[in-house]
Protein backbone atom coordinates (compact mmCIF):
# COMPACT_ATOMS: atom_id res chain seq x y z
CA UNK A 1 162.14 126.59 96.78
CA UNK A 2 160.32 123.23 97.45
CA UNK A 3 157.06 122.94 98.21
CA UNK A 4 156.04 123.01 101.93
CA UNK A 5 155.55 119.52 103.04
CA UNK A 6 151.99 119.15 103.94
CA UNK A 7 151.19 118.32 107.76
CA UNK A 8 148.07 117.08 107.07
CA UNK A 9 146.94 113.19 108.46
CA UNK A 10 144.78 111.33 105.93
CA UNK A 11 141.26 110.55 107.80
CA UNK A 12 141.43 107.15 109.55
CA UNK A 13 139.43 104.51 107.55
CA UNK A 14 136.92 103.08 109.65
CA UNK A 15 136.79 99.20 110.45
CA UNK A 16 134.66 97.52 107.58
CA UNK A 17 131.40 96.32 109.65
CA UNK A 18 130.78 92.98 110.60
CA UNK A 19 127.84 91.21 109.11
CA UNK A 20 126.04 89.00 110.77
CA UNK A 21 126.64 86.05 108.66
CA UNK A 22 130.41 86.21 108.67
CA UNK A 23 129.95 85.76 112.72
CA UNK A 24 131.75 82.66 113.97
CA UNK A 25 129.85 80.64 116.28
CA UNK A 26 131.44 77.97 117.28
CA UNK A 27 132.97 76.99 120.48
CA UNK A 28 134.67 73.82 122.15
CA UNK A 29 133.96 72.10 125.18
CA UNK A 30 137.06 70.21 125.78
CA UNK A 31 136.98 67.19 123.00
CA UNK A 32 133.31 68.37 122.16
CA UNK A 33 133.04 70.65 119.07
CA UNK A 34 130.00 72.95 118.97
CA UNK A 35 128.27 74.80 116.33
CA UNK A 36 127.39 77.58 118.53
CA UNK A 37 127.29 77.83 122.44
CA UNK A 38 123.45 77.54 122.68
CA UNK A 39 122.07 74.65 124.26
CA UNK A 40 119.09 73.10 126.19
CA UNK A 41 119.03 72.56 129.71
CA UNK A 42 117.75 68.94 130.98
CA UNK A 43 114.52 68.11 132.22
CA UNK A 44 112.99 71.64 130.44
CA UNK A 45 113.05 70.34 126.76
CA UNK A 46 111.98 66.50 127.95
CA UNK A 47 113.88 64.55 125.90
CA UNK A 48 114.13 66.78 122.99
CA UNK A 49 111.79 65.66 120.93
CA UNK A 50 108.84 67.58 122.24
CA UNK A 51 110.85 70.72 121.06
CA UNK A 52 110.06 69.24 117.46
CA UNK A 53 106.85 70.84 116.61
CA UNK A 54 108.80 74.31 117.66
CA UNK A 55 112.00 74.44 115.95
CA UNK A 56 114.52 72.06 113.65
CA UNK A 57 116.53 70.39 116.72
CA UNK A 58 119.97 70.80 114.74
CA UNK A 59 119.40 74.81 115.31
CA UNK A 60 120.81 73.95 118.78
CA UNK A 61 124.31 73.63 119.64
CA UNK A 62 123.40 71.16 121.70
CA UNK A 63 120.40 68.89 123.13
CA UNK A 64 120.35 67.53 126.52
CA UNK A 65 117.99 65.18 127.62
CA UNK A 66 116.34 65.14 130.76
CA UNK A 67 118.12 62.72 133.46
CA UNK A 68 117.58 59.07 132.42
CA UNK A 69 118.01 56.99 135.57
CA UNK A 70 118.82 52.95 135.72
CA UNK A 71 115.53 52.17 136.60
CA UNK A 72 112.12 53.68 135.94
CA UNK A 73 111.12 56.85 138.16
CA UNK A 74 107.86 57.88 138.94
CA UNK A 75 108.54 60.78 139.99
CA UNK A 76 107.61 63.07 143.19
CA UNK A 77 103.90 63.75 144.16
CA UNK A 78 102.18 66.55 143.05
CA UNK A 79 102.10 69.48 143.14
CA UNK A 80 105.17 69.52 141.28
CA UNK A 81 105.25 73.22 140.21
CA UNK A 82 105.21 76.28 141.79
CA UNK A 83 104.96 79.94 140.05
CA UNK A 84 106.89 82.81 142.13
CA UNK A 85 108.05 86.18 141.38
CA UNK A 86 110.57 85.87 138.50
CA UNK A 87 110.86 82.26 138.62
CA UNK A 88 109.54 78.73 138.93
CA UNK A 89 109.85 76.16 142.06
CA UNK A 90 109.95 72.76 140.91
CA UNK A 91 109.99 69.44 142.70
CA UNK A 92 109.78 67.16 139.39
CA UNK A 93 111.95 64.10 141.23
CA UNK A 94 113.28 62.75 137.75
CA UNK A 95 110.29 60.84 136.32
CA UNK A 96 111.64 58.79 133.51
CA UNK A 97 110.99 55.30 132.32
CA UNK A 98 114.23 54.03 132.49
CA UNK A 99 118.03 53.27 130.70
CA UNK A 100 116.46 50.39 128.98
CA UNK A 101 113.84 52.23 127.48
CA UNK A 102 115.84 55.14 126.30
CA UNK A 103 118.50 53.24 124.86
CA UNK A 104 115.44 50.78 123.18
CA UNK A 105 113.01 53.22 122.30
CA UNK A 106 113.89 57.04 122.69
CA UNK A 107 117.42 56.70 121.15
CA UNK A 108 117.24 55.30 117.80
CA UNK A 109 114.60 58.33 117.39
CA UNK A 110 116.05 61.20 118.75
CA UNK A 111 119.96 60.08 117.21
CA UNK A 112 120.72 62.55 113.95
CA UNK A 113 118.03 64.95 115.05
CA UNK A 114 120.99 67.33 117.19
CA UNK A 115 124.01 68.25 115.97
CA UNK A 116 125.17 67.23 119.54
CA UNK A 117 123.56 65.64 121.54
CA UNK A 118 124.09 65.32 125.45
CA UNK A 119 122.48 62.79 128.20
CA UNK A 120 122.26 63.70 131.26
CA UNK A 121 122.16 61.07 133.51
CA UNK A 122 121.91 60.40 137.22
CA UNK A 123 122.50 57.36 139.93
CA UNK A 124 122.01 56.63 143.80
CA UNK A 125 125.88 55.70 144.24
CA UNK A 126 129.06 56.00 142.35
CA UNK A 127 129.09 52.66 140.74
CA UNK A 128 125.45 53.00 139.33
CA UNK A 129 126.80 56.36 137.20
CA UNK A 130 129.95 54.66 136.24
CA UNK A 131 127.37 51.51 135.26
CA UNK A 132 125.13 53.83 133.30
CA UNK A 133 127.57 55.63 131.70
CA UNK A 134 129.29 52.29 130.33
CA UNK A 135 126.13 51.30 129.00
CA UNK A 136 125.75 54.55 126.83
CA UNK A 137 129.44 54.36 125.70
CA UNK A 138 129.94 54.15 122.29
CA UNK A 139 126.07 53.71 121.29
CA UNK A 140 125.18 56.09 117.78
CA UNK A 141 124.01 59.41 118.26
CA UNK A 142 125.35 59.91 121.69
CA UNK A 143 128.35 62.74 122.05
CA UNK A 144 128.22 63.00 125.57
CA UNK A 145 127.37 63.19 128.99
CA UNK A 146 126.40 65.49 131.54
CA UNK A 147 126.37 63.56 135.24
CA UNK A 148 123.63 65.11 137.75
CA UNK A 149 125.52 65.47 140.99
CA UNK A 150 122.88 67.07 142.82
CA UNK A 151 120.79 63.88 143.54
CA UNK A 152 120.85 62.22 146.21
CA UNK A 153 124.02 59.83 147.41
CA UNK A 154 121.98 56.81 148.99
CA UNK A 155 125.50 55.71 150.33
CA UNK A 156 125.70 58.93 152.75
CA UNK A 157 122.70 59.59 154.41
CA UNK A 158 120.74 60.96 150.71
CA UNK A 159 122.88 63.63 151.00
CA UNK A 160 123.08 65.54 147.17
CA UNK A 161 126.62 64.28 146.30
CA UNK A 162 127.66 67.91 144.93
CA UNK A 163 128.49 68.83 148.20
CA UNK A 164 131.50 66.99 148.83
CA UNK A 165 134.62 67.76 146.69
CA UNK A 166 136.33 63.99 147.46
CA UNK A 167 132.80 62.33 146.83
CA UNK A 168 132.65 64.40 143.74
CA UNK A 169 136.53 63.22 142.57
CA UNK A 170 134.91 59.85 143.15
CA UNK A 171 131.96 59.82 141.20
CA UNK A 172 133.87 61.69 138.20
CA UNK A 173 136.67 59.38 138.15
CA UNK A 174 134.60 55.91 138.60
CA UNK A 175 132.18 57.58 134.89
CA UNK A 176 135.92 59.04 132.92
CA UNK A 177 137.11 55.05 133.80
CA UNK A 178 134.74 53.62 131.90
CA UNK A 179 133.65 55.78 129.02
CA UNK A 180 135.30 57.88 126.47
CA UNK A 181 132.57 60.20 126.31
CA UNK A 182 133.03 63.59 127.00
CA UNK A 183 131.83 64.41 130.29
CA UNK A 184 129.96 67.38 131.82
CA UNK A 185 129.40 67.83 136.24
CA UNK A 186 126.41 70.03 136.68
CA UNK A 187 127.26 71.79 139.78
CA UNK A 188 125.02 72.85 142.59
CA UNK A 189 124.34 76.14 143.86
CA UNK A 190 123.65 74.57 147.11
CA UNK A 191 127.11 74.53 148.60
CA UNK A 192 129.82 76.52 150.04
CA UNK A 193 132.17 76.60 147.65
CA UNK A 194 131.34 75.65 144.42
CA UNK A 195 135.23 76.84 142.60
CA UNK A 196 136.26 73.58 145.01
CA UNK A 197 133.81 71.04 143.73
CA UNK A 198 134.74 72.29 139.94
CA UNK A 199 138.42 71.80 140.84
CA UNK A 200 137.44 68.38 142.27
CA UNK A 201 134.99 67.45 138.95
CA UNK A 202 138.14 68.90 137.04
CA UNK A 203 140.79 66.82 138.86
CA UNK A 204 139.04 63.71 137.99
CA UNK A 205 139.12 64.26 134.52
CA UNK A 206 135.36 65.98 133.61
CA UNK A 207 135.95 67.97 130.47
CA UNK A 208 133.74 70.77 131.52
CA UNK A 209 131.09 71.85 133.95
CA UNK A 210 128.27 73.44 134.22
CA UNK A 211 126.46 75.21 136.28
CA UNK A 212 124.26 76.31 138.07
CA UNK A 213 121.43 73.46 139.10
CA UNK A 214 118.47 74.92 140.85
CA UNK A 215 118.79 76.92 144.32
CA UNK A 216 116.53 75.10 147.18
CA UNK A 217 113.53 77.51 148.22
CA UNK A 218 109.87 77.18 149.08
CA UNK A 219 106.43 78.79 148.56
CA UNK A 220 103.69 78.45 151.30
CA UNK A 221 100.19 79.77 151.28
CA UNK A 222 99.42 81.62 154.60
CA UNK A 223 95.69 81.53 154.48
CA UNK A 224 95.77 77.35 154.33
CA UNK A 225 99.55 76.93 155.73
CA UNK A 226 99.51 73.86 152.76
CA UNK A 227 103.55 74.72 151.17
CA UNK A 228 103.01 75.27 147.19
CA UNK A 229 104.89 71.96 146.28
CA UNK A 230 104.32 68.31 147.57
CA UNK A 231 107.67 67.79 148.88
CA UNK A 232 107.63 71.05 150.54
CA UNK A 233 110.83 71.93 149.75
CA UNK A 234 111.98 72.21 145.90
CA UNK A 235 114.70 73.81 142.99
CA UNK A 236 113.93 77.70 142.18
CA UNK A 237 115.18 78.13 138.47
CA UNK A 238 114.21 81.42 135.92
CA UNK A 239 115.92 84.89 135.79
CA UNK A 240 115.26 84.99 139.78
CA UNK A 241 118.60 83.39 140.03
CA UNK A 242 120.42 84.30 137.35
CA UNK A 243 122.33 86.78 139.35
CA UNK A 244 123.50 83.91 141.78
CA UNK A 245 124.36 82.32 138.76
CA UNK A 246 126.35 84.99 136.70
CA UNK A 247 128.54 85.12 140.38
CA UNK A 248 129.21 81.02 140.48
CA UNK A 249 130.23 80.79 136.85
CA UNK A 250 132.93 83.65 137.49
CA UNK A 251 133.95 81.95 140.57
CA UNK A 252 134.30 78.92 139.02
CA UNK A 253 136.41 80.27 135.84
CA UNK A 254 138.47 82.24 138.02
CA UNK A 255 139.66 79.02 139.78
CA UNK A 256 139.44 76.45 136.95
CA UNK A 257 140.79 76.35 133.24
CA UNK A 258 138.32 73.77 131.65
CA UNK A 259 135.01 75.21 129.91
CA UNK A 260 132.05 76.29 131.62
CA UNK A 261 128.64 76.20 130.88
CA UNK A 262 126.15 78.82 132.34
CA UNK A 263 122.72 78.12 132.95
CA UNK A 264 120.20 80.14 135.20
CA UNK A 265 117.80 82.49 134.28
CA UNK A 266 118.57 82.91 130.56
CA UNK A 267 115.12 84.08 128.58
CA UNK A 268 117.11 86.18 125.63
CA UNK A 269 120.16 86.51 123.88
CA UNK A 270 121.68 89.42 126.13
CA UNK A 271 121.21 86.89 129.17
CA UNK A 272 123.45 84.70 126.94
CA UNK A 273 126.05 86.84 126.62
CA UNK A 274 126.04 87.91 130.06
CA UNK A 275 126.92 84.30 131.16
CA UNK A 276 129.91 84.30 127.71
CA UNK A 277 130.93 87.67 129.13
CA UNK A 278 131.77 86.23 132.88
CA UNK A 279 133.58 83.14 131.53
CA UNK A 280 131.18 80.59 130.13
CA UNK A 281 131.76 79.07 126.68
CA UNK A 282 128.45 77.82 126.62
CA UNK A 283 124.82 78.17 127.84
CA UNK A 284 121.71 76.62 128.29
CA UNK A 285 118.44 77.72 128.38
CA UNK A 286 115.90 75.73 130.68
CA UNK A 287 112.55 77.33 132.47
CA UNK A 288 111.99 79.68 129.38
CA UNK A 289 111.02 76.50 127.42
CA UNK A 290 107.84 76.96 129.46
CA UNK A 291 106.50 80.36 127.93
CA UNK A 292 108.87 80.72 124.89
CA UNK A 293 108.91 76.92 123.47
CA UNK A 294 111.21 78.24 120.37
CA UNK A 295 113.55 80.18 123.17
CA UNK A 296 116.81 78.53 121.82
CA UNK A 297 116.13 78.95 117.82
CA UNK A 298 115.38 82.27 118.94
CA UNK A 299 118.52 82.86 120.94
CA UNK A 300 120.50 81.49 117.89
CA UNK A 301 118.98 83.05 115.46
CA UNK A 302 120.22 86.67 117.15
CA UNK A 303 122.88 86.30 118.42
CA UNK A 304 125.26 87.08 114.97
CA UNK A 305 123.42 90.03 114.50
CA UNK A 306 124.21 90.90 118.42
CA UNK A 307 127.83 90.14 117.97
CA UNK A 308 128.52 91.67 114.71
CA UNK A 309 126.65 94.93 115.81
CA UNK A 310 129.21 94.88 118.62
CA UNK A 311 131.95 94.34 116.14
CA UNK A 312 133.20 91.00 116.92
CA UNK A 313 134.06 88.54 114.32
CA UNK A 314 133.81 85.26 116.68
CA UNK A 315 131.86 84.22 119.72
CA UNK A 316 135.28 83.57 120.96
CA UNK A 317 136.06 87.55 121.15
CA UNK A 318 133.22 88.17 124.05
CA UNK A 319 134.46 84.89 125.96
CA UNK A 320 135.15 86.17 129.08
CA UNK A 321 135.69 89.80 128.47
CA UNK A 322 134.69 91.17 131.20
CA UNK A 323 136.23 93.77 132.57
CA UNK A 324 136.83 93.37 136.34
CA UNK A 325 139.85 93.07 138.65
């Protein structure tokens, strides 16, 4: 008689762990090729070399300077910050000393320092982006640019240009024409529909977005009536709004299919991966700077363990992966 044929499963071998190291971070933002998906948010790390004394700039996936503007800027008058609950009002009003003196003096310093390295720049009309983008074409060190859309259009009454989608195609379309740089809109929160001014930035030809710039609030002190900044009204950025922010980026990826990047609000690596989890490929990390100066080597430096302890093998595996209808 033959032997009974045993029944019995052999125990399921468990997944071999992930280490930390064999983590893939790297991510693409359209023609833009990333090391990992952590970056700095313009205006917060100045124009990246003040972040020097903190941490090697190459540890970031990417460096963006602050907004460099044709001509100089002084800037608005003071006070220029204001502390609230969970965040920061700010009313900086782009101080910078001008195209001429970043492409003379703060360029040939700062190029080779980032892996990637992004300017941000800003105009008062179309054809002064599209002019300062043409003169930062091509120049060493320079991979590409993100275009502030939230300044004022002096062409339409100073109103911030992010909140038309046609003025928006415009701008776009007038920088793509005359650069091959990769190019980044940094949305508003300010608006009504911000999934129609990334289709617009997207129709033009941006290669990504990101988003969000700061929301408009105030601060006022009731026992002098004197408002906490000088232009009374200013940009509220830190985890305050990152919930705003978390909702805009899934708006936005839910009606685009280029690459977002989230900003608002991030102060750790779980923030990061919140933003990943709704849709973003990338982040950056901005108002942080200003109690954790080593924020984004810090950031970096956790988030393969965070990912391998979760048991993914890429940064690409928690890409939007959330789980919602």
């Amino acid at each position: 008689m033959p032997p009974a044929v045993s029944r019995e499963t052999k125990p399921t071998t468990p997944a071999d762990p992930v280490r930390p190291e064999d983590v893939d971070l790297s991510v693409r933002l359209g023609p833009l090729e990333l090391a990992n998906p952590v970056m700095t948010a313009s205006g917060t790390a100045g124009l990246g070399l003040e972040m020097e004394p903190f941490y090697d700039l190459s540890v970031a996936g990417a460096i963006v300077v602050k907004t460099i503007t044709k001509k100089p800027r002084k800037g608005n008058p003071m006070p220029r910050l204001s502390e609230t609950p969970s965040g920061l009002l700010n009313s900086i009003g782009l101080p910078n000393k001008g195209i001429d003196a970043f492409v003379a003096k703060t360029l040939p310093r700062l190029a080779g320092k980032a892996r990637c390295l992004v300017v941000n720049i800003a105009g008062g009309c179309s054809d002064e982006f599209a002019e300062l983008a043409e003169r930062l074409d091509g120049l060493p060190g320079i991979d590409a640019l993100e275009l502030n859309i939230s300044c004022p259009n002096v062409e339409d009454g100073n109103l911030p240009f992010a909140r038309d989608p046609e003025i928006v195609r415009g701008l776009v379309k007038s920088v793509v024409d005359v650069t091959d740089l990769p190019i980044i809109t940094k949305l508003s929160p300010n608006v009504t529909d911000v999934a129609s001014i990334a289709q617009a930035a997207k129709d033009a030809g941006a290669h990504a977005v990101s988003l969000i710039n700061t929301v408009l609030g105030m601060s006022v002190d009731w026992r002098t009536g004197k408002p906490g900044l000088g232009t009374v009204i200013g940009g509220l950025s830190g985890p305050a709004v990152k919930p705003i922010a978390l909702r805009m980026c899934l708006e936005v990826k839910r009606a685009v299919d280029i690459p977002i990047v989230g900003i608002g609000g991030i102060v750790s690596v779980d923030d990061a991966l919140e933003f990943l989890t709704v849709g973003a490929t990338a982040v950056q990390i901005g108002t942080a700077h200003y109690k954790t100066p080593d924020v984004v080597a810090r950031v970096v430096g956790e988030l393969r363990e965070r990912l391998a302890s979760a048991g993914r093998r890429s940064v690409q595996e928690q890409i939007a992966s959330l789980k919602a209808p």
